[in-house]
C-alpha atoms as a PDB file:
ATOM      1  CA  UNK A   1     -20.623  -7.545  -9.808  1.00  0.00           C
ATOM      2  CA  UNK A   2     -18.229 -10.202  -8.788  1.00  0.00           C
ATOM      3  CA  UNK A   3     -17.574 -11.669 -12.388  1.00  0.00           C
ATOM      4  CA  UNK A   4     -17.230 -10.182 -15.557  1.00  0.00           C
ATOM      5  CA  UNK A   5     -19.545 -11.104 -18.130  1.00  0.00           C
ATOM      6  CA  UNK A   6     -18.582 -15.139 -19.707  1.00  0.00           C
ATOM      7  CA  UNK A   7     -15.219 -15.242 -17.890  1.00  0.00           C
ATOM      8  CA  UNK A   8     -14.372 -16.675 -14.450  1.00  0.00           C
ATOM      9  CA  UNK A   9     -15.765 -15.628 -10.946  1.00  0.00           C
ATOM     10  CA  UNK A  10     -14.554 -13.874  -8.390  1.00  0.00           C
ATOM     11  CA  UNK A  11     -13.332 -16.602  -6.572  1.00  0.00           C
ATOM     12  CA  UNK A  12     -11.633 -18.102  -9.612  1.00  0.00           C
ATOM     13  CA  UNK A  13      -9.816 -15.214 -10.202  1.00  0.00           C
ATOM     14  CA  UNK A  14      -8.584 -14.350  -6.617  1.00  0.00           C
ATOM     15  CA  UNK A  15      -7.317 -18.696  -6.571  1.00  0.00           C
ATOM     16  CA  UNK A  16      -5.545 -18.021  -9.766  1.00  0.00           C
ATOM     17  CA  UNK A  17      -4.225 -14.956  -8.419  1.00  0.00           C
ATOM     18  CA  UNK A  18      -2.500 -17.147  -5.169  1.00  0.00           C
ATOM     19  CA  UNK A  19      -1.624 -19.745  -7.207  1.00  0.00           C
ATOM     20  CA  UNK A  20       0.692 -17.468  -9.446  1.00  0.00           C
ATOM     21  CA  UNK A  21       2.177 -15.765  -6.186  1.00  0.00           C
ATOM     22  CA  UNK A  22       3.008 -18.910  -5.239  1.00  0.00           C
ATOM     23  CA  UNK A  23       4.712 -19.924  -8.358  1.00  0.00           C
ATOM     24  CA  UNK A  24       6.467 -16.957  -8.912  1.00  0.00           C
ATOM     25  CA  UNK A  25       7.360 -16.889  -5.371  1.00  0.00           C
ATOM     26  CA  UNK A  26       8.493 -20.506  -5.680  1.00  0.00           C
ATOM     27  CA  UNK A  27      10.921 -19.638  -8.857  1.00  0.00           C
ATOM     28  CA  UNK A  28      12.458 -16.921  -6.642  1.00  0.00           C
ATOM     29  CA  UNK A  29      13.348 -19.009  -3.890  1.00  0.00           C
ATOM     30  CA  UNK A  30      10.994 -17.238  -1.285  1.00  0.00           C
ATOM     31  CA  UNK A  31       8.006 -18.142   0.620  1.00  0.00           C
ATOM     32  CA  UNK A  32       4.248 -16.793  -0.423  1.00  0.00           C
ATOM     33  CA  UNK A  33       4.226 -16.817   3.469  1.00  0.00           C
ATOM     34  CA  UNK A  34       6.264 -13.400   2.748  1.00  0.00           C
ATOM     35  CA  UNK A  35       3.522 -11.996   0.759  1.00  0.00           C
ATOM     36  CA  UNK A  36       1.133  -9.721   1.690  1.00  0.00           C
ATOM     37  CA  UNK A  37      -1.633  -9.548  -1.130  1.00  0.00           C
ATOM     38  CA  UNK A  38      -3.325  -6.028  -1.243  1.00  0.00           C
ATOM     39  CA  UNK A  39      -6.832  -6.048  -3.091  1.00  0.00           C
ATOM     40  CA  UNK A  40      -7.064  -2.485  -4.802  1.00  0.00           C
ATOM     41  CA  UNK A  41     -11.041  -2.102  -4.873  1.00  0.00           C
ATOM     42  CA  UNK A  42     -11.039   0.889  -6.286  1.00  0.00           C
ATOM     43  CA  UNK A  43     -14.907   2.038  -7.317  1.00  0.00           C
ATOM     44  CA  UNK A  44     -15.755  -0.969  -7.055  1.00  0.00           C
ATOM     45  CA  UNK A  45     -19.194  -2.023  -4.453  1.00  0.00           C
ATOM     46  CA  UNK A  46     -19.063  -2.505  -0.706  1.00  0.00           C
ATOM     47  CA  UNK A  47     -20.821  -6.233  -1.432  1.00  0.00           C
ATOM     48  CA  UNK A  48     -17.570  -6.961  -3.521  1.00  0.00           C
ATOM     49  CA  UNK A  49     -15.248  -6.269  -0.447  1.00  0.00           C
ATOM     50  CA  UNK A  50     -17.614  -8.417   1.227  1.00  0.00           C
ATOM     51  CA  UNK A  51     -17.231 -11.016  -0.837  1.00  0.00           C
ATOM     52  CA  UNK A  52     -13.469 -10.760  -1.494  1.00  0.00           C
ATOM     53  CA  UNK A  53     -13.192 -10.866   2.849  1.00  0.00           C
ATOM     54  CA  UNK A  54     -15.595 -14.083   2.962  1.00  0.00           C
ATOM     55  CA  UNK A  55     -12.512 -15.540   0.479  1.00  0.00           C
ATOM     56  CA  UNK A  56      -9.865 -14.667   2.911  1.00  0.00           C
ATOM     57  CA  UNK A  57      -8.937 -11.540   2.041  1.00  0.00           C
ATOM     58  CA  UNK A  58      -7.867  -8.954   4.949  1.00  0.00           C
ATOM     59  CA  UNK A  59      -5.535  -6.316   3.307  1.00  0.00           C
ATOM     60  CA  UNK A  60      -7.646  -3.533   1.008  1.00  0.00           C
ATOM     61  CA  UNK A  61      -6.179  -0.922  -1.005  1.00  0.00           C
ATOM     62  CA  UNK A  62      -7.801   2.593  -2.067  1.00  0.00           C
ATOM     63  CA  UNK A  63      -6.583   5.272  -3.650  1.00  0.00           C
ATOM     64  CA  UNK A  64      -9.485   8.006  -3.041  1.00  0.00           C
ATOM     65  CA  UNK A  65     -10.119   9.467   0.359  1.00  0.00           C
ATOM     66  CA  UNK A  66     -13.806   9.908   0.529  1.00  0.00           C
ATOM     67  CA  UNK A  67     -14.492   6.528  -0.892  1.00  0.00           C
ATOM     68  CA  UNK A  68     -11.710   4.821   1.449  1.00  0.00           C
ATOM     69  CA  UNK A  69     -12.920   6.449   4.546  1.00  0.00           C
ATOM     70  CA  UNK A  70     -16.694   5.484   3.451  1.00  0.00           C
ATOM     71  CA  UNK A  71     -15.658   1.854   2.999  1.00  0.00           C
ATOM     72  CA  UNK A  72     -13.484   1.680   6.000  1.00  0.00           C
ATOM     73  CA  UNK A  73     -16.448   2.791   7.909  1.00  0.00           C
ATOM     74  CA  UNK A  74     -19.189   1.149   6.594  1.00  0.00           C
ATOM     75  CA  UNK A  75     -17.155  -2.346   6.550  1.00  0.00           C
ATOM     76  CA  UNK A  76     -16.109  -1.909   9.854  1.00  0.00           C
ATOM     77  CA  UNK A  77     -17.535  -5.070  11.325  1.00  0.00           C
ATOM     78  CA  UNK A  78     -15.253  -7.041   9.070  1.00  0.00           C
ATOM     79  CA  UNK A  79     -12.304  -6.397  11.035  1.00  0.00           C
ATOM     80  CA  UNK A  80     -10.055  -5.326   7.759  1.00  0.00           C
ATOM     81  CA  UNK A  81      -6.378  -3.670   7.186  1.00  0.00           C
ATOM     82  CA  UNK A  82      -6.755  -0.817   4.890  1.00  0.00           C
ATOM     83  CA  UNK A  83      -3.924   0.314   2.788  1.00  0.00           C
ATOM     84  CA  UNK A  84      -4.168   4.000   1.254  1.00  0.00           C
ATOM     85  CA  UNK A  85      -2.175   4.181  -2.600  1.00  0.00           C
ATOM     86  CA  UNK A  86      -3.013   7.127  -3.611  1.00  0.00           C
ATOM     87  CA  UNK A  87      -1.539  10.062  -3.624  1.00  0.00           C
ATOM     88  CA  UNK A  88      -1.854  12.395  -0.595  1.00  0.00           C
ATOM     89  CA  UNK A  89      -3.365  15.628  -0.331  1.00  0.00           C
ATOM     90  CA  UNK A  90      -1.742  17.669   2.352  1.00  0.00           C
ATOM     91  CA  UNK A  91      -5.240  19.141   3.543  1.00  0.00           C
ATOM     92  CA  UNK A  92      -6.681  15.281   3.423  1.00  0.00           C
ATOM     93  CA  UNK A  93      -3.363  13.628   5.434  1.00  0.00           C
ATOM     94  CA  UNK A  94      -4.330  13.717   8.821  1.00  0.00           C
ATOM     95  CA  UNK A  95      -7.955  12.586   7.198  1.00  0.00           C
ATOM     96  CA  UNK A  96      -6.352   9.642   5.768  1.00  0.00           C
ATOM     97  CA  UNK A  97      -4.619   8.379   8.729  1.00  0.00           C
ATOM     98  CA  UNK A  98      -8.022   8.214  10.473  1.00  0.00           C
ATOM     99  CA  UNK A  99      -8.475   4.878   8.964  1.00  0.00           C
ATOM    100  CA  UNK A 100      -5.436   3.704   7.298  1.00  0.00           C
ATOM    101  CA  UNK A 101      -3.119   1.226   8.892  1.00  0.00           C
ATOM    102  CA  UNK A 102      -0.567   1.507   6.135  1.00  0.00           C
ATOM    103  CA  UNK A 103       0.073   4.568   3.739  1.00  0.00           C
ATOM    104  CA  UNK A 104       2.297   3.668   0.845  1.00  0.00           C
ATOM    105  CA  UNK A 105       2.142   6.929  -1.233  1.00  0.00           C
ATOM    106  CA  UNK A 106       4.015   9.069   1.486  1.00  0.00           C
ATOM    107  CA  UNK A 107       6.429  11.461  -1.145  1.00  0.00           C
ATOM    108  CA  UNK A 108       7.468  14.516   0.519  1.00  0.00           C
ATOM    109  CA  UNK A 109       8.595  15.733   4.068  1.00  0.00           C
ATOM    110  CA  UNK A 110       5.619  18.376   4.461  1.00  0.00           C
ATOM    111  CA  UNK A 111       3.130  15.319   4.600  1.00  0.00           C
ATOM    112  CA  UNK A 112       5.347  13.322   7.084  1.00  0.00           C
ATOM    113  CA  UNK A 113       5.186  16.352   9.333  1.00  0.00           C
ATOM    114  CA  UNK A 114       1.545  16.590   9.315  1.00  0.00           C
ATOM    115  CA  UNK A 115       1.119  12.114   9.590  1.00  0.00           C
ATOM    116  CA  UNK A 116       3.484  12.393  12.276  1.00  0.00           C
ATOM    117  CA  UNK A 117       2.059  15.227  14.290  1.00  0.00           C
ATOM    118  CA  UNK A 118      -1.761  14.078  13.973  1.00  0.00           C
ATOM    119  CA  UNK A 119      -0.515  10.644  15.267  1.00  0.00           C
ATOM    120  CA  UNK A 120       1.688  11.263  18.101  1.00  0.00           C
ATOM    121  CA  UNK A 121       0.934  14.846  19.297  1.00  0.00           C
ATOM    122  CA  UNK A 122      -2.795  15.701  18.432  1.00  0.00           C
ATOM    123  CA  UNK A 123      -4.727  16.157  21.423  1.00  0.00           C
ATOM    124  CA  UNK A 124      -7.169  13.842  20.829  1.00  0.00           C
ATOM    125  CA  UNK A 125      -4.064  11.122  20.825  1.00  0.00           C
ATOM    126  CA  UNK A 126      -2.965  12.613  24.377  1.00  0.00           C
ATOM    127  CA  UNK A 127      -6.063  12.936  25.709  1.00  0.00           C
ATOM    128  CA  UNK A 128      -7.227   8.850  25.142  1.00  0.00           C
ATOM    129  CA  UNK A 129      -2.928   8.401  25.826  1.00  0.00           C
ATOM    130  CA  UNK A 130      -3.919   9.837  29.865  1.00  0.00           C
ATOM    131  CA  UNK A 131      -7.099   7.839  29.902  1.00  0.00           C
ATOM    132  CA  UNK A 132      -5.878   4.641  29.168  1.00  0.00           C
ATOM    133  CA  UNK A 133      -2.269   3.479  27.185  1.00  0.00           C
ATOM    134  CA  UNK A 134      -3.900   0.629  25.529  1.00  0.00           C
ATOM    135  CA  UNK A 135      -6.403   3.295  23.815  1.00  0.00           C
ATOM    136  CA  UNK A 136      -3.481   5.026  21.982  1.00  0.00           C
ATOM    137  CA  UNK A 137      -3.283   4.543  18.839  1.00  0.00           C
ATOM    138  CA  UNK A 138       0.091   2.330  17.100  1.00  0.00           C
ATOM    139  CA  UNK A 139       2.205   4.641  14.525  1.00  0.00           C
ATOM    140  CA  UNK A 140       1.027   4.202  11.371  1.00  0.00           C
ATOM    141  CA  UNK A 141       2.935   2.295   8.751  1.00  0.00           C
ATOM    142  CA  UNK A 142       4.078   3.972   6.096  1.00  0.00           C
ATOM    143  CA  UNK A 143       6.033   3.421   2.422  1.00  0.00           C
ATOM    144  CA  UNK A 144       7.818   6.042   0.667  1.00  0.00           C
ATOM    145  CA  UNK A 145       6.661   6.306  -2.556  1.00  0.00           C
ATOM    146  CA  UNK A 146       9.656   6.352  -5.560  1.00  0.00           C
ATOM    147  CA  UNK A 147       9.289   8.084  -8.723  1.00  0.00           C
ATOM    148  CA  UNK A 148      11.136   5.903 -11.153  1.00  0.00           C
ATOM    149  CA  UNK A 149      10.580   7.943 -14.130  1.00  0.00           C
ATOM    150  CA  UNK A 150      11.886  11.343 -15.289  1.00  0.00           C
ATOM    151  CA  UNK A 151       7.865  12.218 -15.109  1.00  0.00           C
ATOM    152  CA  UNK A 152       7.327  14.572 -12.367  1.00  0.00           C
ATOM    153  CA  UNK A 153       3.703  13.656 -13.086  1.00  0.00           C
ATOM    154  CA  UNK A 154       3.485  10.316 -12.363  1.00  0.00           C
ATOM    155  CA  UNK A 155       4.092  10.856  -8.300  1.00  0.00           C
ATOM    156  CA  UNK A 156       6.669  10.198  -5.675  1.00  0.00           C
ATOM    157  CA  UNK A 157       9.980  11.344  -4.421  1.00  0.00           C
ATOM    158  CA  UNK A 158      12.923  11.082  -6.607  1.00  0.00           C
ATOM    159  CA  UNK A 159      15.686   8.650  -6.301  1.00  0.00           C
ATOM    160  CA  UNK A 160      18.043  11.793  -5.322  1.00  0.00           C
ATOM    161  CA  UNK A 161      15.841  12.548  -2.782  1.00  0.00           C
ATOM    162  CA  UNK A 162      14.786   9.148  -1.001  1.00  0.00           C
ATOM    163  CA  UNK A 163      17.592   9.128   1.783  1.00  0.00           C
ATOM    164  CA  UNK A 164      17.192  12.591   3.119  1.00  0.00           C
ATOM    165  CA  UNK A 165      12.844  11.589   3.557  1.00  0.00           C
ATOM    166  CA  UNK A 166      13.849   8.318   4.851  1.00  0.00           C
ATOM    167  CA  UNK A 167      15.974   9.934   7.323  1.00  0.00           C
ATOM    168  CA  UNK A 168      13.427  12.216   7.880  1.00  0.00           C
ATOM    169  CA  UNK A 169      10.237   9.938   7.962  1.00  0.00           C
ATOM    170  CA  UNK A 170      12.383   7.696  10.852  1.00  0.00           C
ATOM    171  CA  UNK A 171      12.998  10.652  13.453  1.00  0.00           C
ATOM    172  CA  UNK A 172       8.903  11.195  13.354  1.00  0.00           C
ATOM    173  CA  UNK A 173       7.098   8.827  16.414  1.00  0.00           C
ATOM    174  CA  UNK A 174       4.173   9.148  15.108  1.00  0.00           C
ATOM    175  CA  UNK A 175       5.293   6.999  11.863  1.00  0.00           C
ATOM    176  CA  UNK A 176       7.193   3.818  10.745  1.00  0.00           C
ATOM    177  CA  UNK A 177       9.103   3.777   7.800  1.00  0.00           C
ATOM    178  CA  UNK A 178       7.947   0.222   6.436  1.00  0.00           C
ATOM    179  CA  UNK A 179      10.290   0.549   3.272  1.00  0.00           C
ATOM    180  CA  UNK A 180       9.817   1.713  -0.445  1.00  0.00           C
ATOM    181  CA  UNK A 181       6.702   1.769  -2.419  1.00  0.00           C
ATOM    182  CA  UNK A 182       6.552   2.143  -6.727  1.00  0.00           C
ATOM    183  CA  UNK A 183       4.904   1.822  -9.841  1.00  0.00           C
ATOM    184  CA  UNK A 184       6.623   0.389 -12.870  1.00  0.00           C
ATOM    185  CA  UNK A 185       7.228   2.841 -15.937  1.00  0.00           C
ATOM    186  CA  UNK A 186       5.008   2.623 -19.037  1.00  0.00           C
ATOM    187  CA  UNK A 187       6.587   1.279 -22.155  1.00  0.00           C
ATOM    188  CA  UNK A 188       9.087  -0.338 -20.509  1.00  0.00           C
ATOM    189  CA  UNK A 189      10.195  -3.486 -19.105  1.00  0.00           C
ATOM    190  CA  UNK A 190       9.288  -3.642 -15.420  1.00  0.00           C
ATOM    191  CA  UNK A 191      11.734  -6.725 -13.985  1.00  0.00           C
ATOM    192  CA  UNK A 192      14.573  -3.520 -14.960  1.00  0.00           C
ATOM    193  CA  UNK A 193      12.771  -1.076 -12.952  1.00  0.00           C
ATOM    194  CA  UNK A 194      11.567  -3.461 -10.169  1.00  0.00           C
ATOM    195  CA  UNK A 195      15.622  -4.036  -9.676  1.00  0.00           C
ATOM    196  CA  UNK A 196      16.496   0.255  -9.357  1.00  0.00           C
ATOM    197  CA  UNK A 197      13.964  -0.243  -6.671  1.00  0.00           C
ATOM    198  CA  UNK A 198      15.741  -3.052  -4.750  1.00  0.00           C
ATOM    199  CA  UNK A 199      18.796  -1.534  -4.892  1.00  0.00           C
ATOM    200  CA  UNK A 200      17.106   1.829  -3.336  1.00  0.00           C
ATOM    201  CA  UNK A 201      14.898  -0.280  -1.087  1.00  0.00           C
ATOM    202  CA  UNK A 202      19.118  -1.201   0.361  1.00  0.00           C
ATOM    203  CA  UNK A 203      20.090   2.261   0.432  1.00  0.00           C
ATOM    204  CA  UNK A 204      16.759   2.988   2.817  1.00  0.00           C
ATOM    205  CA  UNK A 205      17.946  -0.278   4.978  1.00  0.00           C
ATOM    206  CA  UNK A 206      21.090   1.477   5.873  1.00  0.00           C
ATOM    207  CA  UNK A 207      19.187   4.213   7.190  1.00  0.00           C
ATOM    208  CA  UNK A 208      16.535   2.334   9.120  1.00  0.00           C
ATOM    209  CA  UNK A 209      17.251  -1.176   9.523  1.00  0.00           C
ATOM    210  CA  UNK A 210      13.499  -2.025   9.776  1.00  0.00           C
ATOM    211  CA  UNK A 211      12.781  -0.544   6.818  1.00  0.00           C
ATOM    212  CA  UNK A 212      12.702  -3.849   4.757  1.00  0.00           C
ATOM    213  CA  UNK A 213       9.327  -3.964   2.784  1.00  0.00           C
ATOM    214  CA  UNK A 214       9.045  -2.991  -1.109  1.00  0.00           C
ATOM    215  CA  UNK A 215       5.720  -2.269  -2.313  1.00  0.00           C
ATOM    216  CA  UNK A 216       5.353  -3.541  -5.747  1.00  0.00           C
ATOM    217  CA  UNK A 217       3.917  -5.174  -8.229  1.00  0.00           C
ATOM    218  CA  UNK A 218       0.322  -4.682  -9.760  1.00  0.00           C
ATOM    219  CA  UNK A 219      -1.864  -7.109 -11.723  1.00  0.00           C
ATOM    220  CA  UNK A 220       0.861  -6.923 -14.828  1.00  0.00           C
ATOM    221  CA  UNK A 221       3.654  -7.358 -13.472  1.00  0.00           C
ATOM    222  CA  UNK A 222       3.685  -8.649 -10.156  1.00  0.00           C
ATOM    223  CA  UNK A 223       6.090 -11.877 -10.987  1.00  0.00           C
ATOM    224  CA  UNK A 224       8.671  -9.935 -11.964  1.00  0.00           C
ATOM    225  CA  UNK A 225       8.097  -7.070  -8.506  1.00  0.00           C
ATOM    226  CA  UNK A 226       8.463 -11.018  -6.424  1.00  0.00           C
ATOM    227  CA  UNK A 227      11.753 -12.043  -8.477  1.00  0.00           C
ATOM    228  CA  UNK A 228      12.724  -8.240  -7.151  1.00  0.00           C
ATOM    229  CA  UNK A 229      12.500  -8.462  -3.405  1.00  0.00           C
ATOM    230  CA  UNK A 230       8.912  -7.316  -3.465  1.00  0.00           C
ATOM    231  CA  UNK A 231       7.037  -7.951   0.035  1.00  0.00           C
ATOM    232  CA  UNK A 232       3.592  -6.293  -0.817  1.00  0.00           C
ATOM    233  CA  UNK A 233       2.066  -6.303  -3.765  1.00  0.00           C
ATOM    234  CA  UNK A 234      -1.101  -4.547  -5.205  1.00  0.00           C
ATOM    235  CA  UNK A 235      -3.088  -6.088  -7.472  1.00  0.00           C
ATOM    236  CA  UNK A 236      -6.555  -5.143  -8.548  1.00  0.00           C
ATOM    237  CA  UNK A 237      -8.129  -5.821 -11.821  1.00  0.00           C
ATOM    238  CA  UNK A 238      -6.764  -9.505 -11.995  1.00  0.00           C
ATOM    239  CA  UNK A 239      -9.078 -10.254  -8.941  1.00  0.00           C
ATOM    240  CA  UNK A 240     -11.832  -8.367  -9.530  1.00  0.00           C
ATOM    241  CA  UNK A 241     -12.676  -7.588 -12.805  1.00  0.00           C
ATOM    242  CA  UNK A 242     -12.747  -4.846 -14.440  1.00  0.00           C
ATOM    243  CA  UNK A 243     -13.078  -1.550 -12.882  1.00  0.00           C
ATOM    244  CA  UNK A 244     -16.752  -0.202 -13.064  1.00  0.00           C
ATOM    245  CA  UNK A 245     -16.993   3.503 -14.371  1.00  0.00           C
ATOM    246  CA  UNK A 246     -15.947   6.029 -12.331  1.00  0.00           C
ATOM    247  CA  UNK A 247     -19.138   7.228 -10.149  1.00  0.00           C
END
């Protein structure tokens, strides 16, 4: 369903959405035009992608393989950018970079390894490469994903580790670093935590110069990710709804 039950529409939501990127991006001095807005559509129905796309919308987030690589597929005609969040399964990687144009959960070196060998080594990638050099396919873009609490649980490499993977991620040509991706903690102010991030999101820089993007900011707290330097940001339920039940 597009709308929840006696509140606003789809469309509503998704225009109130833009206009508070645009506000927030106004109070930080910035342009929306530096905004990319990521629809996370987890669960949710094929027809609401559809409908979300017929609104503008381009960039998609998922975070589960089988249902990203369904909708990917199936939506094909629509000409979309999908974005993968979750995290990565090494036995799903090379899976996942079937269809994803950006990865922003990338958290250890092992995965790079296997990203960066399926994408500029695999012989299906040399093969089309000697057929024709426009068929070969662009490195995929990719995020490193920062765990910003003490929680080994909650996903992503740890501050202490971030330069050594970013140095790592940039020698692979099958990649490109893109910049930092993370989540704010629980129970605790996120404009704080949005800021450690920036100040990593520098550290990266001096590694890879074109490693400027910061993935952050969800449907909470997505002001406070823009006051922070954030370029992408990921925002699902305050566009479409709440999240049906898990199939």
């Amino acid at each position: 369903m597009s709308s929840n039950e006696g509140g606003p529409g789809l469309a509503e939501r998704l225009a109130l959405v833009r206009q508070q990127i645009g506000e927030a991006a106004s109070a930080a001095d910035r342009s929306s035009d530096e905004l990319t807005l990521i629809a996370i559509t987890k669960f949710h129905d094929e027809s609401l992608l559809r409908e979300l796309a017929a609104l503008g919308v381009r960039d998609f987030g998922e975070s589960r393989h089988q249902e990203a690589r369904d909708k990917a597929a199936n939506l094909a005609d629509l000409d979309l950018t999908w974005h993968f969040v979750g995290q990565i399964q090494s036995k799903k990687a090379r899976q996942i970079a079937a269809y994803s144009a950006v990865i922003h959960s990338l958290d250890r070196a092992s995965v790079a390894d296997l990203l960066g060998t399926t994408l500029s080594s695999s012989p299906e990638t040399v093969l089309k490469a000697a057929a024709s050099a426009s068929d070969a396919r662009p490195p995929v873009d990719v995020f490193i994903q920062v765990n910003l609490t003490p929680d080994p649980a909650r996903g992503g490499a740890t501050p202490g580790d971030l330069e050594a993977l970013a140095e790592h991620v940039s020698g692979l040509a099958g990649l490109r670093l893109r910049g930092v991706m993370a989540v704010a903690p629980l129970g605790e102010p996120a404009r704080p935590a949005f800021e450690r991030l920036r100040l990593l999101s520098a550290a990266v820089q001096r590694i890879d110069a074109g490693a400027s993007a910061i993935s952050a900011g969800m449907s909470n707290d997505f002001a406070d990710a823009i006051a922070e330097g954030a370029t992408h940001l990921r925002i699902g339920s305050a566009i479409t709804g709440f999240r049906p039940v898990q199939r």
